[in-house]
PDB file of N, CA and C in Angstrom:
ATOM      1  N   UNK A   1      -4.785 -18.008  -8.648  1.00  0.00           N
ATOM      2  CA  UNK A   1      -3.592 -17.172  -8.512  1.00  0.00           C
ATOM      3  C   UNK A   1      -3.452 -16.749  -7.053  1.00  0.00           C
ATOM      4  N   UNK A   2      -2.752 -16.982  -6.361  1.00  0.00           N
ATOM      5  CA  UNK A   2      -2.136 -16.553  -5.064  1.00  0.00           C
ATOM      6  C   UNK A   2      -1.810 -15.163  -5.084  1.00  0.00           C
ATOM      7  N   UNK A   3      -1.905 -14.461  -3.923  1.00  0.00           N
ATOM      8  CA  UNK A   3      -1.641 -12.903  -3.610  1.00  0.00           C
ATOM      9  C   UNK A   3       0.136 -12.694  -3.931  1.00  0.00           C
ATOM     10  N   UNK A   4       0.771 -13.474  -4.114  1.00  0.00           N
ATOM     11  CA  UNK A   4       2.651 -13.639  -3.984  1.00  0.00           C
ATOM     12  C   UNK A   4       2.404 -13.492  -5.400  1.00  0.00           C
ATOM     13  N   UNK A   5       1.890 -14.989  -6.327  1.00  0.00           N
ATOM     14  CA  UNK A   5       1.776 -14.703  -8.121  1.00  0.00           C
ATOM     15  C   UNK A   5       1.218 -12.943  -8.332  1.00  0.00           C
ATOM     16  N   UNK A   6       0.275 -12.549  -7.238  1.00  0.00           N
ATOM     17  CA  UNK A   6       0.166 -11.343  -7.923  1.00  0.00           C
ATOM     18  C   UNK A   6       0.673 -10.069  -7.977  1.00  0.00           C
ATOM     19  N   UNK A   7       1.588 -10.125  -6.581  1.00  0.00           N
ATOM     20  CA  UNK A   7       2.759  -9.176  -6.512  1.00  0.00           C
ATOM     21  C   UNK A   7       3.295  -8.672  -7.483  1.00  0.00           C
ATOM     22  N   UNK A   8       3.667 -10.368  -7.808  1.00  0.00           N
ATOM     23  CA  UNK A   8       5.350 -10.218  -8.744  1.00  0.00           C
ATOM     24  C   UNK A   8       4.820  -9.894 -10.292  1.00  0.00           C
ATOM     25  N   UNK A   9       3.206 -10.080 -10.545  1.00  0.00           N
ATOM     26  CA  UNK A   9       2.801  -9.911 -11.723  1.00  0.00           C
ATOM     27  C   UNK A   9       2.482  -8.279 -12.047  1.00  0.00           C
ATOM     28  N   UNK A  10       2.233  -7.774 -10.774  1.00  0.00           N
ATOM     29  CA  UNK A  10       2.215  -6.211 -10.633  1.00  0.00           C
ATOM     30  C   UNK A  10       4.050  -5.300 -10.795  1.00  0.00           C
ATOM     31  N   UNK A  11       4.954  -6.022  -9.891  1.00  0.00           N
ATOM     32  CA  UNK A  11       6.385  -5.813 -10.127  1.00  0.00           C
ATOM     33  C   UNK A  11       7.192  -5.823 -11.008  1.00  0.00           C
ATOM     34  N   UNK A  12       6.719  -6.724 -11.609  1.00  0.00           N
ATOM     35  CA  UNK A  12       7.403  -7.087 -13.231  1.00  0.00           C
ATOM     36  C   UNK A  12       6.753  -6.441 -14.096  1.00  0.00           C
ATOM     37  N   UNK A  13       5.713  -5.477 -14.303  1.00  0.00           N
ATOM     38  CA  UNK A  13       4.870  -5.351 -14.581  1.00  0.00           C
ATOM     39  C   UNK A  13       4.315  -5.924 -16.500  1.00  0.00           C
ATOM     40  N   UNK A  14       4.008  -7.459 -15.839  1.00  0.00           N
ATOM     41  CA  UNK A  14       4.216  -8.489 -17.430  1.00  0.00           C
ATOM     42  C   UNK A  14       3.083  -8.424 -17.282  1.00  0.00           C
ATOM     43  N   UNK A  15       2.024  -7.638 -16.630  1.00  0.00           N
ATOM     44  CA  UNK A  15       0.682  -8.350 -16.715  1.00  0.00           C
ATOM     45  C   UNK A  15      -0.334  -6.232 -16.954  1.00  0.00           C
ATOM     46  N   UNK A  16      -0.196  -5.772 -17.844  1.00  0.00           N
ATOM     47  CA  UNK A  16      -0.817  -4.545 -18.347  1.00  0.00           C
ATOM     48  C   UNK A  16      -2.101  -4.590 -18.337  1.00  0.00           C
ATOM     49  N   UNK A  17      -2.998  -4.112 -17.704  1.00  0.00           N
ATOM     50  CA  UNK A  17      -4.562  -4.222 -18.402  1.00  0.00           C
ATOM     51  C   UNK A  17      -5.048  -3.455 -19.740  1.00  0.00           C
ATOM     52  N   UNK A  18      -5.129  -4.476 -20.613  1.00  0.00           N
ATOM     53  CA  UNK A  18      -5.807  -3.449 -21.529  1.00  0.00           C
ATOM     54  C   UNK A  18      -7.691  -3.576 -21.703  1.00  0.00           C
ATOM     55  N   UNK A  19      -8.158  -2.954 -22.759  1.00  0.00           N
ATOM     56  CA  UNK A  19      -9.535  -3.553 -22.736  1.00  0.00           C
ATOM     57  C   UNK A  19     -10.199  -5.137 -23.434  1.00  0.00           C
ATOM     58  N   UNK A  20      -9.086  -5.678 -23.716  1.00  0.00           N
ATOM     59  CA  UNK A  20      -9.412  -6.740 -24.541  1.00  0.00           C
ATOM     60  C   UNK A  20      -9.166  -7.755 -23.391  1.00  0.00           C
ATOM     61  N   UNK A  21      -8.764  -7.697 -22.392  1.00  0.00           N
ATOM     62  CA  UNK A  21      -8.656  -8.279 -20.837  1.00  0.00           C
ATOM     63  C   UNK A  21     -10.155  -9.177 -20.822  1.00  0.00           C
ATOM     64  N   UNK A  22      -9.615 -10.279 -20.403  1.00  0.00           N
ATOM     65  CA  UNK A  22     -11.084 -11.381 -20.369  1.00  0.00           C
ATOM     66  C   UNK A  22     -11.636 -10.821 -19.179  1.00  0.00           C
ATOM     67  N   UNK A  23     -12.983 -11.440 -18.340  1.00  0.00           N
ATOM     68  CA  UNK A  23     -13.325 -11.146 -17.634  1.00  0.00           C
ATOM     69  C   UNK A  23     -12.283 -11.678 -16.446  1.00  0.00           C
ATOM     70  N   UNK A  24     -12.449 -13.173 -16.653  1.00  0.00           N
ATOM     71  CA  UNK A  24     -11.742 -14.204 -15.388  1.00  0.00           C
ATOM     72  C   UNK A  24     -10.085 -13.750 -15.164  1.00  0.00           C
ATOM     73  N   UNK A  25      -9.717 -13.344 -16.342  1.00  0.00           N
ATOM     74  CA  UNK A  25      -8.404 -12.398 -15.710  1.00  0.00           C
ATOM     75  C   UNK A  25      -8.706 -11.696 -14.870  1.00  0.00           C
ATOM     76  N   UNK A  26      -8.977 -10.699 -14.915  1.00  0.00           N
ATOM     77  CA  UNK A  26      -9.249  -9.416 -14.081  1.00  0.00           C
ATOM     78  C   UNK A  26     -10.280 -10.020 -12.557  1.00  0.00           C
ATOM     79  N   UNK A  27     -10.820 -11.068 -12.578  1.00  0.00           N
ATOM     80  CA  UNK A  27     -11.442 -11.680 -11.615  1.00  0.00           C
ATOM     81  C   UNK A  27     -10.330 -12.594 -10.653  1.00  0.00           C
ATOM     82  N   UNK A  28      -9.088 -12.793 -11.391  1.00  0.00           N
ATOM     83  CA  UNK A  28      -7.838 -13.591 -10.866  1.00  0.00           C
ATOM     84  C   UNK A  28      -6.948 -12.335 -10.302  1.00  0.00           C
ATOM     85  N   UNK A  29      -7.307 -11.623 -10.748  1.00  0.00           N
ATOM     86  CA  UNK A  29      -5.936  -9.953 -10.419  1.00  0.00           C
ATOM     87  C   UNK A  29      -6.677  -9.467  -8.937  1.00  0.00           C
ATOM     88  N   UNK A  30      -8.067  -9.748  -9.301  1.00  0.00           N
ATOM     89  CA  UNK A  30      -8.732  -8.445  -8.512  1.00  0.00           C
ATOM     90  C   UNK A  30      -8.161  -8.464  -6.390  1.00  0.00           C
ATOM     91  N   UNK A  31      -7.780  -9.854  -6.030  1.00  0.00           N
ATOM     92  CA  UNK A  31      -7.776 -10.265  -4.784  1.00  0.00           C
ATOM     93  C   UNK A  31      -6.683  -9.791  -4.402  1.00  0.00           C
ATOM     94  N   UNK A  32      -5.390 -10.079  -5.490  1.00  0.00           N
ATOM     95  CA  UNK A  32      -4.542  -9.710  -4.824  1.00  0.00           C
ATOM     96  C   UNK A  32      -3.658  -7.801  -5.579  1.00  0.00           C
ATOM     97  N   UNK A  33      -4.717  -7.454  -6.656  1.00  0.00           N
ATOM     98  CA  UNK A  33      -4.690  -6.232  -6.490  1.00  0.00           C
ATOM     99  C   UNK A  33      -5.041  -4.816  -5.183  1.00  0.00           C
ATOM    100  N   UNK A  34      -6.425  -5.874  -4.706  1.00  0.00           N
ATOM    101  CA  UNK A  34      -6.936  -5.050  -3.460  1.00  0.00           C
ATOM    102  C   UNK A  34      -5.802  -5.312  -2.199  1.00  0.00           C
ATOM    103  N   UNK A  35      -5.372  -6.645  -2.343  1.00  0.00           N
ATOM    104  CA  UNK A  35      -4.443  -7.115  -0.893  1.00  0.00           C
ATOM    105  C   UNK A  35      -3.145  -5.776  -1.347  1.00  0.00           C
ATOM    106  N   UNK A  36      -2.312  -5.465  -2.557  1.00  0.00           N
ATOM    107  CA  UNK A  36      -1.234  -4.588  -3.057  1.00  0.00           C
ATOM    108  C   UNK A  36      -1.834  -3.320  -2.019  1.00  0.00           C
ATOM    109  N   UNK A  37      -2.821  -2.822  -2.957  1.00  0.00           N
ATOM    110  CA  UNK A  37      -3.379  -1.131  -2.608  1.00  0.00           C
ATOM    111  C   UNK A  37      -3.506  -0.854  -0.646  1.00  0.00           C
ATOM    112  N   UNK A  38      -4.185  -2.534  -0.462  1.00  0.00           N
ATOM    113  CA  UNK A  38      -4.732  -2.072   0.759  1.00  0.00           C
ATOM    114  C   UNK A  38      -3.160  -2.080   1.858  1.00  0.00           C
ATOM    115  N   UNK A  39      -1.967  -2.867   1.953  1.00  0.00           N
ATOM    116  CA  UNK A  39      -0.927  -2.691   2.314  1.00  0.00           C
ATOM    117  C   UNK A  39      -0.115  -1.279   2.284  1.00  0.00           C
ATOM    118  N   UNK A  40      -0.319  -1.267   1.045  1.00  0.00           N
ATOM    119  CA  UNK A  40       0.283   0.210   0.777  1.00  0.00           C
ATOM    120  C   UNK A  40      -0.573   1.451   1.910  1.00  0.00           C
ATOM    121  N   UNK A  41      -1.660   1.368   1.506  1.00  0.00           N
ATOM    122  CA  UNK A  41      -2.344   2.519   2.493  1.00  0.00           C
ATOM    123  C   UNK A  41      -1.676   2.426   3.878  1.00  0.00           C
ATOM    124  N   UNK A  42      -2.288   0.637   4.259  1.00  0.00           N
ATOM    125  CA  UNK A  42      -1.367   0.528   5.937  1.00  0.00           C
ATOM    126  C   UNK A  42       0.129   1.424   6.484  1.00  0.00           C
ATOM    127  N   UNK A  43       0.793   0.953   5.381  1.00  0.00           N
ATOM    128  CA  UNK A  43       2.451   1.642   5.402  1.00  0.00           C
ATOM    129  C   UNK A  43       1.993   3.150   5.806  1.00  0.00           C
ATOM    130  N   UNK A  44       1.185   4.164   4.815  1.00  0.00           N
ATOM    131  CA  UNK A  44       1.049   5.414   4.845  1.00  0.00           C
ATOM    132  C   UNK A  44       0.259   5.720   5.553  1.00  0.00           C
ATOM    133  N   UNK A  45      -0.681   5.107   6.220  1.00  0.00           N
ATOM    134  CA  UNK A  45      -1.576   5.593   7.613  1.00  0.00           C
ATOM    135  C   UNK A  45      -0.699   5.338   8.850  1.00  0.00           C
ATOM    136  N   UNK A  46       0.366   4.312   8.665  1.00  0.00           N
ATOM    137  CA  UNK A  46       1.574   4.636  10.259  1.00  0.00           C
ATOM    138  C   UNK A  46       2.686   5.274   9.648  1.00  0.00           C
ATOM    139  N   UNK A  47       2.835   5.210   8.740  1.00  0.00           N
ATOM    140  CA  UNK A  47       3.942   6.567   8.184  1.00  0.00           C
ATOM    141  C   UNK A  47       3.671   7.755   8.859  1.00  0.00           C
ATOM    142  N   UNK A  48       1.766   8.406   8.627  1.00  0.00           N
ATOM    143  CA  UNK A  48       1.975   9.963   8.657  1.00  0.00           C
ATOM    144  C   UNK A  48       1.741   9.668  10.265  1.00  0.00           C
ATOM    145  N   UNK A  49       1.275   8.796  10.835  1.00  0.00           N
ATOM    146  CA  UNK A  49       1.011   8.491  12.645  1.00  0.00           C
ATOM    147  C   UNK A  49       2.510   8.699  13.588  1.00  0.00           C
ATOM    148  N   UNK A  50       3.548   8.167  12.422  1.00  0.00           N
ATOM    149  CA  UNK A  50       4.022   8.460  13.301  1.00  0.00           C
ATOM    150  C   UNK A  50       5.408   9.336  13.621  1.00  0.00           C
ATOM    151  N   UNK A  51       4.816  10.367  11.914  1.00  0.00           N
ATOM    152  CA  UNK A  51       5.427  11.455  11.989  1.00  0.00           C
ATOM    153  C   UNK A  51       4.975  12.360  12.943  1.00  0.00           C
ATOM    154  N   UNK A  52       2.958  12.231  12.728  1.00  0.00           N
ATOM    155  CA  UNK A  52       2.589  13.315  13.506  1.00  0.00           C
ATOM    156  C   UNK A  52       3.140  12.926  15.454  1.00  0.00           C
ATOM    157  N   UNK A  53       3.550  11.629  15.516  1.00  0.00           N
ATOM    158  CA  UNK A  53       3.912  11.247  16.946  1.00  0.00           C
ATOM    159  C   UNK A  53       5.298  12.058  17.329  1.00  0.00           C
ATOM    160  N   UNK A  54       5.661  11.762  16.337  1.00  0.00           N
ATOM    161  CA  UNK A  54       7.311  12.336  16.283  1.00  0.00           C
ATOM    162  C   UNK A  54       7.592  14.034  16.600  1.00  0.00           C
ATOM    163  N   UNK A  55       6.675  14.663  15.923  1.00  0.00           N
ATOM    164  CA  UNK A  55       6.312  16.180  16.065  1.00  0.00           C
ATOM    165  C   UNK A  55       5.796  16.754  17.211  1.00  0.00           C
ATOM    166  N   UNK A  56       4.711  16.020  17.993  1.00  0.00           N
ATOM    167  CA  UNK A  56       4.310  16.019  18.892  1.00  0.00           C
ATOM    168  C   UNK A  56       5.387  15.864  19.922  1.00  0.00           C
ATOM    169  N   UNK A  57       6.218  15.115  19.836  1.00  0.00           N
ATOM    170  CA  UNK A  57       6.575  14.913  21.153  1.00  0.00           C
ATOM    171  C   UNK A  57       7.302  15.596  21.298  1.00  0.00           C
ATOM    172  N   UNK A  58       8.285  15.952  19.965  1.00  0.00           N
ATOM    173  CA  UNK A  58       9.791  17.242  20.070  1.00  0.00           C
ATOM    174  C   UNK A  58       9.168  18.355  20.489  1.00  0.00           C
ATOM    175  N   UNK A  59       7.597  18.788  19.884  1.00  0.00           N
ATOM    176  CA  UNK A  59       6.968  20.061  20.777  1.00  0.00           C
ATOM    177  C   UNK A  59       6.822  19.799  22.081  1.00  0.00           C
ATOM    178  N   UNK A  60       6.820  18.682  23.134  1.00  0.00           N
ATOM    179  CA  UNK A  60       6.340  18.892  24.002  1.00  0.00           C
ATOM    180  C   UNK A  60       7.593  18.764  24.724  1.00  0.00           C
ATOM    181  N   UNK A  61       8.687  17.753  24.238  1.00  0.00           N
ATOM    182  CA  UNK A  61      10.391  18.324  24.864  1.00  0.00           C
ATOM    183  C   UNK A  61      10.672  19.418  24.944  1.00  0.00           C
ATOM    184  N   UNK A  62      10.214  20.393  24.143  1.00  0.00           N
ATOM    185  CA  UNK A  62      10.392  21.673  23.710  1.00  0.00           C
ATOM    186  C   UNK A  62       9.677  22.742  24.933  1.00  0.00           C
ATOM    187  N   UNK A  63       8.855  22.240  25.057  1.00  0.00           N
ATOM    188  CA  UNK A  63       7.731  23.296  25.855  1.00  0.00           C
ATOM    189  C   UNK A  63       8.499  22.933  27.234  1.00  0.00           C
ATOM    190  N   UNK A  64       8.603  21.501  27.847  1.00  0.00           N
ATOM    191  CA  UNK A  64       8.733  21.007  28.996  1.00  0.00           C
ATOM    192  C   UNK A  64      10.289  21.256  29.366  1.00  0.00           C
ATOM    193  N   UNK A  65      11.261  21.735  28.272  1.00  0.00           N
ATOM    194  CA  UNK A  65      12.143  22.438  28.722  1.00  0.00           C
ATOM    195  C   UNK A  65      12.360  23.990  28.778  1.00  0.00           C
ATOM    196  N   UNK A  66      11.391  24.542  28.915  1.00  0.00           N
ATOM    197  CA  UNK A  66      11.351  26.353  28.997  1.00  0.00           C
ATOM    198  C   UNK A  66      10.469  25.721  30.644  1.00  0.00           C
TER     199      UNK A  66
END
């Protein structure tokens, strides 16, 4: 299964884990479950970077015009 098959299997969400889940399923999910989660974090570690950039700098427009 390719990381793209596992997107769209997470999006659609046709693919539920329950406990009756074979092993080699969940051994086919697992690569491109971690590739999903670990993207997502990326997005939200320069999301809050570069709010806190954004804040920073209007304080220091701020200061550097008084």
């Amino acid at each position: 299964m390719s990381i793209r098959q596992g997107l769209e299997k997470k999006r659609n969400n046709s693919h539920i884990p329950t406990k009756t889940a074979n092993y080699q399923q969940l051994v086919d999910d697992l690569p491109s479950l971690i590739f999903y989660y670990f993207v997502n974090d990326i997005y939200a570690i320069a999301g809050s970077f570069f709010t806190i950039f954004s804040i920073s700098d209007m304080l220091f427009s701020v200061t550097s015009a008084i």
